[in-house]
Protein backbone atom coordinates (compact mmCIF):
# COMPACT_ATOMS: atom_id res chain seq x y z
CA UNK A 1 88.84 -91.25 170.63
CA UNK A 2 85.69 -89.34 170.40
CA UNK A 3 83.80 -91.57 172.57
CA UNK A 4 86.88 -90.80 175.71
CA UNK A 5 86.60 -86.85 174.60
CA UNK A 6 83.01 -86.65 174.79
CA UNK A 7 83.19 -89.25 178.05
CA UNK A 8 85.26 -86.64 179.89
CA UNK A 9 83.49 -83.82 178.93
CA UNK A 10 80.30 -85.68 180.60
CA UNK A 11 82.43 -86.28 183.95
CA UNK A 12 83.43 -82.44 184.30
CA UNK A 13 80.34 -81.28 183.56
CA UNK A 14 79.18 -83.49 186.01
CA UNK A 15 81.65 -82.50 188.61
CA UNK A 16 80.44 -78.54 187.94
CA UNK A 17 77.06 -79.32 188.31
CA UNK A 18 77.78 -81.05 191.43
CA UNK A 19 78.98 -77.37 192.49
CA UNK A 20 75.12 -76.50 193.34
CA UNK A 21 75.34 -78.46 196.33
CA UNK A 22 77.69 -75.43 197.88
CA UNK A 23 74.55 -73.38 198.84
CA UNK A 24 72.40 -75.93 200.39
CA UNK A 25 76.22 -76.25 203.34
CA UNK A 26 76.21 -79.94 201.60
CA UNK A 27 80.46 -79.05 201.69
CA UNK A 28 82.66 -76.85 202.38
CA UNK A 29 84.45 -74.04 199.89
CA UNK A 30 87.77 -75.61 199.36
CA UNK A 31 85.25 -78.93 197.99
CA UNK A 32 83.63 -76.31 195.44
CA UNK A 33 86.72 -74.73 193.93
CA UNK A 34 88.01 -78.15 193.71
CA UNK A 35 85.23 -79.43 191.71
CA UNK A 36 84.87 -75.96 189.61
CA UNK A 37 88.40 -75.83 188.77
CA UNK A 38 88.33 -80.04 188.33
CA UNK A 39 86.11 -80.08 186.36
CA UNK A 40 86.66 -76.99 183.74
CA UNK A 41 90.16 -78.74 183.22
CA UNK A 42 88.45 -82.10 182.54
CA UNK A 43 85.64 -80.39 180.04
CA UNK A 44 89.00 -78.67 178.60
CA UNK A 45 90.87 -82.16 178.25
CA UNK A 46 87.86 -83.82 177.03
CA UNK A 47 87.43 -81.04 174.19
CA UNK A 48 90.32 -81.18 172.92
CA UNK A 49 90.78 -85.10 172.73
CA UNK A 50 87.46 -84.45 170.31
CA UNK A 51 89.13 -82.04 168.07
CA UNK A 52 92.41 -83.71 167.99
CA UNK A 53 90.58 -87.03 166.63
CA UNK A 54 88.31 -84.99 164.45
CA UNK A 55 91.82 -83.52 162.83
CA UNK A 56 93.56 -86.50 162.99
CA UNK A 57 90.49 -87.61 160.15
């Protein structure tokens, strides 16, 4: 379970960071609230899959 919380976090962060490209007209806005809003939910999900298996201990 922590392994699939902490793999999710990765992914969103991921998906945020891929955000930068906005400036440099790589894609378009509706692209870059899509993968800002995307990806905070998965970093959110993958957070609390991590503390539900670290209270389910």
């Amino acid at each position: 379970m922590q392994k699939l919380g902490w793999g999710l976090t990765v992914i969103g962060f991921i998906a945020i960071l891929s955000g930068v490209l906005y400036p440099l007209d790589v894609m378009d806005k509706p692209t870059f609230f899509t993968l800002l809003v995307g990806g905070a939910c998965i970093m959110f999900v993958g957070s609390m899959i991590r503390s539900f298996s670290s209270l389910k201990k």
